[in-house]
PDB file of N, CA and C in Angstrom:
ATOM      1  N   UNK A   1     128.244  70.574  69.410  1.00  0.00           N
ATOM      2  CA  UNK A   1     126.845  70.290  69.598  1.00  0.00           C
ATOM      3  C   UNK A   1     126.082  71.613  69.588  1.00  0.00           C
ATOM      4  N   UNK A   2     124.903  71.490  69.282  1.00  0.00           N
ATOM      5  CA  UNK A   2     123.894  72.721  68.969  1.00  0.00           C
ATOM      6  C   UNK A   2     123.261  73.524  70.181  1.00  0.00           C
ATOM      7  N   UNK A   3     123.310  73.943  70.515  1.00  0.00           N
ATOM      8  CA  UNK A   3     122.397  74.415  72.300  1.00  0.00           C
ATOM      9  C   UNK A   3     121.381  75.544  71.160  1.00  0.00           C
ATOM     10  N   UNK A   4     120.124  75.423  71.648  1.00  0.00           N
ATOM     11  CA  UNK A   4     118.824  75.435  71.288  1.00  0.00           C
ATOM     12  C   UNK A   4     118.942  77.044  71.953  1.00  0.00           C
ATOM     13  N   UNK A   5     117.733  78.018  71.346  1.00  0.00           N
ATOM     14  CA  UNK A   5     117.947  79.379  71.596  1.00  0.00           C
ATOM     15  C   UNK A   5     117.292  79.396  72.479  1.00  0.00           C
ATOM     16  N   UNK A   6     117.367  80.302  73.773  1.00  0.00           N
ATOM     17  CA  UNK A   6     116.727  80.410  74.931  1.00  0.00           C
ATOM     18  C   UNK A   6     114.884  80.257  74.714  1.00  0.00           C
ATOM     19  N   UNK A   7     114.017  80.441  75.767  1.00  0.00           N
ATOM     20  CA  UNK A   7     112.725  80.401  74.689  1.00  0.00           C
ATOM     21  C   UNK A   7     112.236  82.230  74.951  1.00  0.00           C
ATOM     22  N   UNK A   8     111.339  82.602  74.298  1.00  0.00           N
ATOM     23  CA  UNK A   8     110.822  83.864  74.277  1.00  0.00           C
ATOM     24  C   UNK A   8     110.301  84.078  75.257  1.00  0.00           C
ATOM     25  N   UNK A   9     110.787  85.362  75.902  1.00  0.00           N
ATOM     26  CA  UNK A   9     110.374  85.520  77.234  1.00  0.00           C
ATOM     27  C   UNK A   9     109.432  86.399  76.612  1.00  0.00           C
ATOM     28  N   UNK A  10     107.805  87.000  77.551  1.00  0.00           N
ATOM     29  CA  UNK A  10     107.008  87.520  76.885  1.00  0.00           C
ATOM     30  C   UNK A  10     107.738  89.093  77.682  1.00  0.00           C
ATOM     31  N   UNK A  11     107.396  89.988  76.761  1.00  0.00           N
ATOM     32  CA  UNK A  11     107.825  91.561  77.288  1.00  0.00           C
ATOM     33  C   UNK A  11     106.663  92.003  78.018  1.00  0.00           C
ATOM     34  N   UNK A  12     108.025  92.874  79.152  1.00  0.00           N
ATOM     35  CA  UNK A  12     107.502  93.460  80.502  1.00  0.00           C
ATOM     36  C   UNK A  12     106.166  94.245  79.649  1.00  0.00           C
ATOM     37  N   UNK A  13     104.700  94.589  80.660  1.00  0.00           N
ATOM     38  CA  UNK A  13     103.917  95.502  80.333  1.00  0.00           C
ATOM     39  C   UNK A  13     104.183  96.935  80.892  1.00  0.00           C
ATOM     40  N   UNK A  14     104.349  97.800  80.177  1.00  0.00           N
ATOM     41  CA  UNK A  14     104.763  98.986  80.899  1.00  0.00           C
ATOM     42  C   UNK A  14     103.608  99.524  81.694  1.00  0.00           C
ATOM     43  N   UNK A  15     104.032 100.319  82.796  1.00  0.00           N
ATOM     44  CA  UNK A  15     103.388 101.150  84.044  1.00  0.00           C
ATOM     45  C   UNK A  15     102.705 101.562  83.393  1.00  0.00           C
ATOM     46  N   UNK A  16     101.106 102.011  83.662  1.00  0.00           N
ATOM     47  CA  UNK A  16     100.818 103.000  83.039  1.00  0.00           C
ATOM     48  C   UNK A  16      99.740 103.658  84.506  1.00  0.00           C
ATOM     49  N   UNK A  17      99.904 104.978  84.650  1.00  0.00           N
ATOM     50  CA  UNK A  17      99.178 105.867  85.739  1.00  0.00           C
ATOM     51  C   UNK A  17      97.527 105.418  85.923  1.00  0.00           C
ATOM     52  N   UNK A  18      97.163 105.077  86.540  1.00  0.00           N
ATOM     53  CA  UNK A  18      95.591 104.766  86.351  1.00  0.00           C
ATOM     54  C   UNK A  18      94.932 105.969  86.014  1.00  0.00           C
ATOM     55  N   UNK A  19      93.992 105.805  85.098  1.00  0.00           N
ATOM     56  CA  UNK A  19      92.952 107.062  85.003  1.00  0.00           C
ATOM     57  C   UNK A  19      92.218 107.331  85.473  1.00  0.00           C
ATOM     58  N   UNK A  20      92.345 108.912  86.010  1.00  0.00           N
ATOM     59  CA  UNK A  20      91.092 109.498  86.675  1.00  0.00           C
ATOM     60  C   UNK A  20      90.447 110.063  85.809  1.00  0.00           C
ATOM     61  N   UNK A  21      89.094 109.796  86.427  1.00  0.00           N
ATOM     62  CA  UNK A  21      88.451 110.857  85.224  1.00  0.00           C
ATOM     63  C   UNK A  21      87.814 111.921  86.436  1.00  0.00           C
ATOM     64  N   UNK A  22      87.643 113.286  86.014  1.00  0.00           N
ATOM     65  CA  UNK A  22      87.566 114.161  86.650  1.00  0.00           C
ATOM     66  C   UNK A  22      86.617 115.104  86.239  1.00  0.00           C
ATOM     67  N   UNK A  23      85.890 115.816  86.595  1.00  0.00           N
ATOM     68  CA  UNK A  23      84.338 116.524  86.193  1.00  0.00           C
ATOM     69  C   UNK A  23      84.426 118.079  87.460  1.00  0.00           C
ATOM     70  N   UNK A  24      84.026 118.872  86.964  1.00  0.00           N
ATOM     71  CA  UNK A  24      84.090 120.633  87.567  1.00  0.00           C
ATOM     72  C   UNK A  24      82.266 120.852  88.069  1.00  0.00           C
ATOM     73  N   UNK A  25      82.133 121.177  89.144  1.00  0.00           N
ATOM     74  CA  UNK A  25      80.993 121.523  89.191  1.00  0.00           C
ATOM     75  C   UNK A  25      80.789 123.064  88.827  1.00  0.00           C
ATOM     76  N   UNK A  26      79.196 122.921  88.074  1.00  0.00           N
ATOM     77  CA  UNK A  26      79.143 123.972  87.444  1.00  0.00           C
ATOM     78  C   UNK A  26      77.842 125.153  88.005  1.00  0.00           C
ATOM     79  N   UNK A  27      77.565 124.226  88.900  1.00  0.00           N
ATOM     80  CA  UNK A  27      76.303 124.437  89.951  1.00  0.00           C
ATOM     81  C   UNK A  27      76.661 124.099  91.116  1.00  0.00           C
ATOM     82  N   UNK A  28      76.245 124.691  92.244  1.00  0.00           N
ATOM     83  CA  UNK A  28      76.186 124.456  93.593  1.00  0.00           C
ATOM     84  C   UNK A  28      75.087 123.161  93.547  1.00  0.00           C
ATOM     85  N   UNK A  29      76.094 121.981  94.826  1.00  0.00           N
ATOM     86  CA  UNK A  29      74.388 121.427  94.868  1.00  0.00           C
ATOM     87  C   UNK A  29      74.774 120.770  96.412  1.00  0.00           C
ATOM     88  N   UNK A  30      73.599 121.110  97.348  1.00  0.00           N
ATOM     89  CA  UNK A  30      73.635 120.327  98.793  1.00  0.00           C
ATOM     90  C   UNK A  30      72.935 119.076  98.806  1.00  0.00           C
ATOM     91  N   UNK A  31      73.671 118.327  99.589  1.00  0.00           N
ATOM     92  CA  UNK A  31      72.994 116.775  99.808  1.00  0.00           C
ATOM     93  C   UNK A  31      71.537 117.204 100.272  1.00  0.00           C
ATOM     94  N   UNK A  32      70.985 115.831  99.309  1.00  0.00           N
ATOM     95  CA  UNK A  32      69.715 116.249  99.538  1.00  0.00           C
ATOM     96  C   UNK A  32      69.058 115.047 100.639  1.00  0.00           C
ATOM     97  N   UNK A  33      69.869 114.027 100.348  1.00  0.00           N
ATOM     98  CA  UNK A  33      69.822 112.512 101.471  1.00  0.00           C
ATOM     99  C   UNK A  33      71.308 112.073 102.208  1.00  0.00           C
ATOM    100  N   UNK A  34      70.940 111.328 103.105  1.00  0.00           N
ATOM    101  CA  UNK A  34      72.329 110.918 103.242  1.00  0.00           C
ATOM    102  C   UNK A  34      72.958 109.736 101.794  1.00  0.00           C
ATOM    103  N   UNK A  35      73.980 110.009 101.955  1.00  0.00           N
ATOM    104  CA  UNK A  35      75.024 109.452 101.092  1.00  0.00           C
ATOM    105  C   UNK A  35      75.053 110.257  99.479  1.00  0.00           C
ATOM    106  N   UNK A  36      74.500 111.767  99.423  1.00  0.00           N
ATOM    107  CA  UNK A  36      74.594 112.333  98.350  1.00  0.00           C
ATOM    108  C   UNK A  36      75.766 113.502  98.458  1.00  0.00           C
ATOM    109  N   UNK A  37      75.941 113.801  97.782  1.00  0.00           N
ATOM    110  CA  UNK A  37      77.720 114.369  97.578  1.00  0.00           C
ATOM    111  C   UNK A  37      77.589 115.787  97.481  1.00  0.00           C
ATOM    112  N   UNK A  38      77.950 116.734  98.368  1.00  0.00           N
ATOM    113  CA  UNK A  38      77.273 118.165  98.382  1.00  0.00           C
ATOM    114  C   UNK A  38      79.030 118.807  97.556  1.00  0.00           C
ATOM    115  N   UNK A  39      78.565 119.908  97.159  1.00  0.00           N
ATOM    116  CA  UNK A  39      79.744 120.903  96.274  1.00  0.00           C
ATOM    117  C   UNK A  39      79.230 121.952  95.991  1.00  0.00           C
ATOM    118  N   UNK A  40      80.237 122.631  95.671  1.00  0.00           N
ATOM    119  CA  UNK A  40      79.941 124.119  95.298  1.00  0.00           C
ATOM    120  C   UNK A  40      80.909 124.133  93.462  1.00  0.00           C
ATOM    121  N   UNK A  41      80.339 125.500  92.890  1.00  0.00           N
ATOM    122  CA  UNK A  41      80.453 125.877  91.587  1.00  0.00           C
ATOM    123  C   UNK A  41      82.643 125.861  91.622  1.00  0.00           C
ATOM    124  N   UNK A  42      82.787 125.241  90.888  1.00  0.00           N
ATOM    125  CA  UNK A  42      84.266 125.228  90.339  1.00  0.00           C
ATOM    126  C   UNK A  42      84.729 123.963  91.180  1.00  0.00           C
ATOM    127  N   UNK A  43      84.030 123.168  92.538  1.00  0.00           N
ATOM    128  CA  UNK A  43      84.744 121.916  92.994  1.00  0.00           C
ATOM    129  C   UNK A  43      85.117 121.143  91.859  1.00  0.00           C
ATOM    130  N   UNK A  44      86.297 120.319  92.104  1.00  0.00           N
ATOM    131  CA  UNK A  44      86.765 118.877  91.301  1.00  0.00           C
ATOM    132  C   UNK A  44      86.218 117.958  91.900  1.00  0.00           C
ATOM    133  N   UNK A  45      85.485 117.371  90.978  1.00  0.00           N
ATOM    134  CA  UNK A  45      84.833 115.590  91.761  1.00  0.00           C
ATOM    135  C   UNK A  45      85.914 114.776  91.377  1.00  0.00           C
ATOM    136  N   UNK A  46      85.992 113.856  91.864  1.00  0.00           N
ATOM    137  CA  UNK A  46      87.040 112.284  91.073  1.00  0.00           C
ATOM    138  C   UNK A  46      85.577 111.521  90.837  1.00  0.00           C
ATOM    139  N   UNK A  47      85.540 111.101  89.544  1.00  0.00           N
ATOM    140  CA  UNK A  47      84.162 110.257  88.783  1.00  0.00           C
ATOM    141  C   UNK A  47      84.786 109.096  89.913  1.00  0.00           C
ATOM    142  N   UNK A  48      83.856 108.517  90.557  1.00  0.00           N
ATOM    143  CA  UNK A  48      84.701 106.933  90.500  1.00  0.00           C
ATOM    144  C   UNK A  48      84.049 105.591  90.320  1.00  0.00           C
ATOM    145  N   UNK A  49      82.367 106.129  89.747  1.00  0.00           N
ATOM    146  CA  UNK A  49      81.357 105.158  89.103  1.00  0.00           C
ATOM    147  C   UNK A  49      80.389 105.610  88.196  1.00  0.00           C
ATOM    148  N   UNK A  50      79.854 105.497  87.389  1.00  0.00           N
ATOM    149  CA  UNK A  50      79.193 106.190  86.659  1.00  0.00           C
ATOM    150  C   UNK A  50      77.376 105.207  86.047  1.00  0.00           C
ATOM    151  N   UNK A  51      77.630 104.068  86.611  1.00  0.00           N
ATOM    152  CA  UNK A  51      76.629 103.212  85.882  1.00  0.00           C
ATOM    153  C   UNK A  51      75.869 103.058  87.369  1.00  0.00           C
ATOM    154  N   UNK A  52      75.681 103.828  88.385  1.00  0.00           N
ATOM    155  CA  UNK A  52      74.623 103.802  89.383  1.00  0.00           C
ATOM    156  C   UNK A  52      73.017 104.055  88.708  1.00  0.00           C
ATOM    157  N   UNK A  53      72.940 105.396  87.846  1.00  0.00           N
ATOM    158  CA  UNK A  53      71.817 105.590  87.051  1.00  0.00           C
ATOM    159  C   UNK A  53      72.466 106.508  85.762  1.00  0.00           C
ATOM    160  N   UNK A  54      71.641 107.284  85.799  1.00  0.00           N
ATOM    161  CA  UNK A  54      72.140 107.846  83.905  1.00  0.00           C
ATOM    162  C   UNK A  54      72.161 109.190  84.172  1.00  0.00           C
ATOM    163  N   UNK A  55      71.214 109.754  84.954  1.00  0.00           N
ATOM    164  CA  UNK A  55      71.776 111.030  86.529  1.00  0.00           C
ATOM    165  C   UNK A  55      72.726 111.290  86.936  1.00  0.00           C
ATOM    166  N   UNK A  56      72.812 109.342  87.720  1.00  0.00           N
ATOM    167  CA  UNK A  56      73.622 110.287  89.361  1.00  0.00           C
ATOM    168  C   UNK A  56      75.034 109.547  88.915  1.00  0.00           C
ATOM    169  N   UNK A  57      75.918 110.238  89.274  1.00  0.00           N
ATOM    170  CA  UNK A  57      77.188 108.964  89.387  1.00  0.00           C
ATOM    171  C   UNK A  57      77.851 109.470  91.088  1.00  0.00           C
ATOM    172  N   UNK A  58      78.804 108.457  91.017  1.00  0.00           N
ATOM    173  CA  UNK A  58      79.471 108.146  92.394  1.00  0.00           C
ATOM    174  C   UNK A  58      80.729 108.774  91.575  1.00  0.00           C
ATOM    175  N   UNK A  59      81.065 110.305  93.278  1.00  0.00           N
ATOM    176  CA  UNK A  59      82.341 110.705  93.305  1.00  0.00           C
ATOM    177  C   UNK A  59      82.909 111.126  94.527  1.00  0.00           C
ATOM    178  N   UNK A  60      84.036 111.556  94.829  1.00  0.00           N
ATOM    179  CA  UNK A  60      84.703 111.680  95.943  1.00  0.00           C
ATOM    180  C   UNK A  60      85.391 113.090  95.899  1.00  0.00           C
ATOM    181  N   UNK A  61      84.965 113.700  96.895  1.00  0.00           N
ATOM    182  CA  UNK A  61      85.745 115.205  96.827  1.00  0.00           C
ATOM    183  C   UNK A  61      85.793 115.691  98.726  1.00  0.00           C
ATOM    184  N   UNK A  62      87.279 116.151  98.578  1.00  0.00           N
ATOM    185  CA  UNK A  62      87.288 116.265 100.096  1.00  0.00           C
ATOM    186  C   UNK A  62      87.404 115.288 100.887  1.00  0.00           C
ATOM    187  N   UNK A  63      87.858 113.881 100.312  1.00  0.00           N
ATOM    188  CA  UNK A  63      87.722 112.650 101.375  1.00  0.00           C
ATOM    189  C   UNK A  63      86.368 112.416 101.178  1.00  0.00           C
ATOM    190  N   UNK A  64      85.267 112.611 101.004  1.00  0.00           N
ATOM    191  CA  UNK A  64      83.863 112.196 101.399  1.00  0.00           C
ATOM    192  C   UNK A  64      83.680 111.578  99.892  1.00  0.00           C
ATOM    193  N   UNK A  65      82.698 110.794  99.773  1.00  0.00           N
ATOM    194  CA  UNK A  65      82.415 109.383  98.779  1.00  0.00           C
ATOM    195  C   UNK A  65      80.563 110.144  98.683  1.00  0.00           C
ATOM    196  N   UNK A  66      79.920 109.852  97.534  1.00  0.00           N
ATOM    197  CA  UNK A  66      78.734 110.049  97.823  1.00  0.00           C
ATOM    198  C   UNK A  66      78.520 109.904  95.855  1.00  0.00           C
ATOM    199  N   UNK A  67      76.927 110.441  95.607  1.00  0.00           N
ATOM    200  CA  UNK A  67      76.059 109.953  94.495  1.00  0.00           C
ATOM    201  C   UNK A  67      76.334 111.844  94.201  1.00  0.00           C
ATOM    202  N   UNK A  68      75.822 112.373  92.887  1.00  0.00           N
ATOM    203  CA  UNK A  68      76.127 113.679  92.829  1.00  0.00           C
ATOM    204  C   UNK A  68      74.871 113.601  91.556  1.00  0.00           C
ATOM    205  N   UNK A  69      74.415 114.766  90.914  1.00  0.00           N
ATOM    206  CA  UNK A  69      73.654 114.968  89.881  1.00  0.00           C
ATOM    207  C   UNK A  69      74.749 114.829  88.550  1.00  0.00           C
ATOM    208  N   UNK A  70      75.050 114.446  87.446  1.00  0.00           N
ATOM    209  CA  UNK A  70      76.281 114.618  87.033  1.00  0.00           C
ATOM    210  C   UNK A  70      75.898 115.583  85.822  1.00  0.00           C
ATOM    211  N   UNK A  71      74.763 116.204  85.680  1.00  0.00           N
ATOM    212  CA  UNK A  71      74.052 117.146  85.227  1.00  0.00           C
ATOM    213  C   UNK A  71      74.890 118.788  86.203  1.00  0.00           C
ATOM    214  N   UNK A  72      75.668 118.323  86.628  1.00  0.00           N
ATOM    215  CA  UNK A  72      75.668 120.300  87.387  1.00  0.00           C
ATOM    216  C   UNK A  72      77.297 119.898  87.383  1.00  0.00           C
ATOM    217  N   UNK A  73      77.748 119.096  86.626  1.00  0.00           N
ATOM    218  CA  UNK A  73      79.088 119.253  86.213  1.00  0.00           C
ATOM    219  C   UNK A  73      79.421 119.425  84.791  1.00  0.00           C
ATOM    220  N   UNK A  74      80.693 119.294  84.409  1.00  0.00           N
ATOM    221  CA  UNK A  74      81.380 118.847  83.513  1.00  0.00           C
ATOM    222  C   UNK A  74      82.709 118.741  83.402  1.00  0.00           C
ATOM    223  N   UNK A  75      82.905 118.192  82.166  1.00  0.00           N
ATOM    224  CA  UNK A  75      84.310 117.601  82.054  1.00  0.00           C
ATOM    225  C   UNK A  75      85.556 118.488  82.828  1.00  0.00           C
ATOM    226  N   UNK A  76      86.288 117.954  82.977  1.00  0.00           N
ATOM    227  CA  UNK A  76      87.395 118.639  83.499  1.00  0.00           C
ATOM    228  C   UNK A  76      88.966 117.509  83.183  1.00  0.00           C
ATOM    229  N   UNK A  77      89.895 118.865  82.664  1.00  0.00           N
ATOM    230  CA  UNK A  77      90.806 118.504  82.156  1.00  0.00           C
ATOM    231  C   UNK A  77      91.960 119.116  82.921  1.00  0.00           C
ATOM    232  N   UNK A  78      92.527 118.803  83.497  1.00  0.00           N
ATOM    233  CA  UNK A  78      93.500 119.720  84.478  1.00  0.00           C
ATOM    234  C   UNK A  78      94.834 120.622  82.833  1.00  0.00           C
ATOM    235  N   UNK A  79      95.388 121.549  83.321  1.00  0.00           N
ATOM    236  CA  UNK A  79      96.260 122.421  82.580  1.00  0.00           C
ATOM    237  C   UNK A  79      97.213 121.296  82.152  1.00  0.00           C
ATOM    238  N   UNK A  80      98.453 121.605  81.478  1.00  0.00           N
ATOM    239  CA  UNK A  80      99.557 120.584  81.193  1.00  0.00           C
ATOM    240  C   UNK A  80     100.520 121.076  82.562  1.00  0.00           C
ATOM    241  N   UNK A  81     101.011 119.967  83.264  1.00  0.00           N
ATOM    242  CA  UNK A  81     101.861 120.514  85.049  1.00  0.00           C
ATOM    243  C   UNK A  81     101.133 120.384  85.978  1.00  0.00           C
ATOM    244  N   UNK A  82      99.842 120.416  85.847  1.00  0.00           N
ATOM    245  CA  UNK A  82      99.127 120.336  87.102  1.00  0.00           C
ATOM    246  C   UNK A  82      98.522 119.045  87.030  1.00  0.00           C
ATOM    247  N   UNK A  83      99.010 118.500  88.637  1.00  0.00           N
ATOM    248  CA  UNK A  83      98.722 117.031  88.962  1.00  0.00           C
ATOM    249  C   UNK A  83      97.786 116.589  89.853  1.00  0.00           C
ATOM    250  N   UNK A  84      97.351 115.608  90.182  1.00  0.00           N
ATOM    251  CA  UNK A  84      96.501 115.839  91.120  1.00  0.00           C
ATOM    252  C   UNK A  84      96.398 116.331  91.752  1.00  0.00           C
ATOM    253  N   UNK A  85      97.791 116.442  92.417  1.00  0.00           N
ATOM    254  CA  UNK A  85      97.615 116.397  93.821  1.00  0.00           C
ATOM    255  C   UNK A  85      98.216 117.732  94.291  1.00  0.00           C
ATOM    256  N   UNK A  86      97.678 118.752  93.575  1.00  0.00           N
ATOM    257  CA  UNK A  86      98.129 119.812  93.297  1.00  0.00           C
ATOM    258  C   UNK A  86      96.822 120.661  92.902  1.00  0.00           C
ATOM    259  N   UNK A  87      95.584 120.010  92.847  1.00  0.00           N
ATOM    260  CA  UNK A  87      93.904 120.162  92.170  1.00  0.00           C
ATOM    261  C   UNK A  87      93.799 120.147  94.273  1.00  0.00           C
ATOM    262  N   UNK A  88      93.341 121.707  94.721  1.00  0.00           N
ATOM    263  CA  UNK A  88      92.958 121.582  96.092  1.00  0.00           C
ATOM    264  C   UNK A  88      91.920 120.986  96.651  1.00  0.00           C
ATOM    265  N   UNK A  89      90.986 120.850  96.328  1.00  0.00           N
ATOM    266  CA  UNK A  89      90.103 120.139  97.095  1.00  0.00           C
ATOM    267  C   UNK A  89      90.145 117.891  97.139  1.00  0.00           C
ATOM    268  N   UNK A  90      91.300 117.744  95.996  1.00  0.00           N
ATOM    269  CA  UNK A  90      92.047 116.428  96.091  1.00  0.00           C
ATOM    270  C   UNK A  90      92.527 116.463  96.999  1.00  0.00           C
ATOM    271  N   UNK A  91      93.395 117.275  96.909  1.00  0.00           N
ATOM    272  CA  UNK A  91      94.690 116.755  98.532  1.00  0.00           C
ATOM    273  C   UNK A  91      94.035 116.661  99.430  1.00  0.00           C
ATOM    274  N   UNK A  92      94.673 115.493 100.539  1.00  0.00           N
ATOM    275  CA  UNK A  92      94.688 115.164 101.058  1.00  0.00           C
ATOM    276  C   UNK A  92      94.849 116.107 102.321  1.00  0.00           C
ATOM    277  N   UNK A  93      93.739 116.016 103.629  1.00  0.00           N
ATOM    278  CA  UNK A  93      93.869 117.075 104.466  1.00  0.00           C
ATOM    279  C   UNK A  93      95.758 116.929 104.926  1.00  0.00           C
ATOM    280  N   UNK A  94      96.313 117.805 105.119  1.00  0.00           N
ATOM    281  CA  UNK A  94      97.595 117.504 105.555  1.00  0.00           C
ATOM    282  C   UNK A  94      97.683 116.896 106.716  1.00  0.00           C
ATOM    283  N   UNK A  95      98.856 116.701 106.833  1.00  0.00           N
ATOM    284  CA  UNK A  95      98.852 115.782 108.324  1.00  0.00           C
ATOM    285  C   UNK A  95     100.071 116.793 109.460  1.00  0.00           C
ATOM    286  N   UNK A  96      99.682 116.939 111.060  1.00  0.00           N
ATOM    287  CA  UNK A  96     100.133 118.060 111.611  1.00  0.00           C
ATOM    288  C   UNK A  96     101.701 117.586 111.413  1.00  0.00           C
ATOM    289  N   UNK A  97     102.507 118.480 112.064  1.00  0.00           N
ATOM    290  CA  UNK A  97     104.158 118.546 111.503  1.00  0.00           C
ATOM    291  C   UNK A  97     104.213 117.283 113.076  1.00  0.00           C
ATOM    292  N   UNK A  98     105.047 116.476 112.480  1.00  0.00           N
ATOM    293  CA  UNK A  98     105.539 115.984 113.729  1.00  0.00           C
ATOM    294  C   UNK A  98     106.023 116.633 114.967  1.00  0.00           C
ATOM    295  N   UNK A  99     106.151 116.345 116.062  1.00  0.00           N
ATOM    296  CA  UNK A  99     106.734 117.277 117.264  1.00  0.00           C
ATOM    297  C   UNK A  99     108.208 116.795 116.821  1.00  0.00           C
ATOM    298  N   UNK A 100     109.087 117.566 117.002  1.00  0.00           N
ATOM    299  CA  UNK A 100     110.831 117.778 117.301  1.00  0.00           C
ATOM    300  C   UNK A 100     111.143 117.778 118.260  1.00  0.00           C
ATOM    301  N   UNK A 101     111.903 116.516 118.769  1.00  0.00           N
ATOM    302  CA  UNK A 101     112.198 117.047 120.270  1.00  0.00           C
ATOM    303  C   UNK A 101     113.290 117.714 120.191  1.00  0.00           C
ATOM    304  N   UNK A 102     113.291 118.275 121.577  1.00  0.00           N
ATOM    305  CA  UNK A 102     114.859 119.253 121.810  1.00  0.00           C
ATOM    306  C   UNK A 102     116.078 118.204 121.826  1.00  0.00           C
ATOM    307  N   UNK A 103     117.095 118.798 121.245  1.00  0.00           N
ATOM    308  CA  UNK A 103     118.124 118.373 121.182  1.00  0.00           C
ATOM    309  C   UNK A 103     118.873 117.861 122.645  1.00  0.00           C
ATOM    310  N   UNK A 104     118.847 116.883 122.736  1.00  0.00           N
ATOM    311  CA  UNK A 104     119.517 116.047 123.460  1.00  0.00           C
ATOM    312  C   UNK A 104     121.407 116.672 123.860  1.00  0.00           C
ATOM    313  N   UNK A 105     121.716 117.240 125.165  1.00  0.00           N
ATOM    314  CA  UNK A 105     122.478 118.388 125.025  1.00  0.00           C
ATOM    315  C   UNK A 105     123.568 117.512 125.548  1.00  0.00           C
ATOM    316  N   UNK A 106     124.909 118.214 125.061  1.00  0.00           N
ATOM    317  CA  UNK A 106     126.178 116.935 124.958  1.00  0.00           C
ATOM    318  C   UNK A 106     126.777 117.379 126.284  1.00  0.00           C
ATOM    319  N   UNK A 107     127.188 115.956 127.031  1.00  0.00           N
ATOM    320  CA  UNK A 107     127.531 116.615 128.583  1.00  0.00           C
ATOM    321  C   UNK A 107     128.996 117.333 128.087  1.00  0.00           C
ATOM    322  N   UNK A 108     129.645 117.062 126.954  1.00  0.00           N
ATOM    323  CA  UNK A 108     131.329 117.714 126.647  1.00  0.00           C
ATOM    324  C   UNK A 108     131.116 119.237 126.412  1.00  0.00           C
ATOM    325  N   UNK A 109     129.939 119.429 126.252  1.00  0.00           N
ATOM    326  CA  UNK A 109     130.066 120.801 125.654  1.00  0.00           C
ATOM    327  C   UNK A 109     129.355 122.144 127.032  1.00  0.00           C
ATOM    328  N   UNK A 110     130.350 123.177 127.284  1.00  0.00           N
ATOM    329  CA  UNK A 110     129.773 123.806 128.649  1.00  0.00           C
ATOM    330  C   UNK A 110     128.687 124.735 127.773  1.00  0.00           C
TER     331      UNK A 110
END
């Protein structure tokens, strides 16, 4: 008897890294209201909206979220090796070293 070919399984979609897009400030600029995004000349923004106006876009640098001029940046392309999270003002503030406790001392040993 005939047994019928399995049916087509559809193929896995491969991983792919989400894209950042990333912009260099090329100008100093201080918040001028609240919720505007202050930086200095050479910061990395992370773009992370761009259709607020045709100006301003929404980025994040340092942990802080805010609106920026996108006029006092530009593009930015990191080197080939360098990863985000390796771009300093990305990382993440570190976090303190855990405490170690003292070694727990063996009653066998004088």
């Amino acid at each position: 008897r005939d047994i019928p070919p399995p049916p087509d399984k559809p193929l896995p979609v491969p991983y792919e890294e989400p894209k950042v897009e990333l912009v260099q400030a090329t100008h100093k600029f201080t918040a001028l209201e609240p919720g505007d995004l202050s930086f200095d000349v050479g910061d990395v923004i992370v773009v992370l909206e761009k259709d607020v106006d045709d100006d301003w876009w929404v980025g994040s640098l340092n942990g802080v979220t805010g609106i920026f001029p996108c006029n006092f940046t530009k593009s930015y392309v990191p080197e080939l090796g360098v990863t985000i999270d390796t771009i300093p003002n990305l990382t993440p503030d570190p976090k303190p070293n855990p405490i170690t406790p003292d070694p727990i001392p063996n009653p066998n040993t004088n």
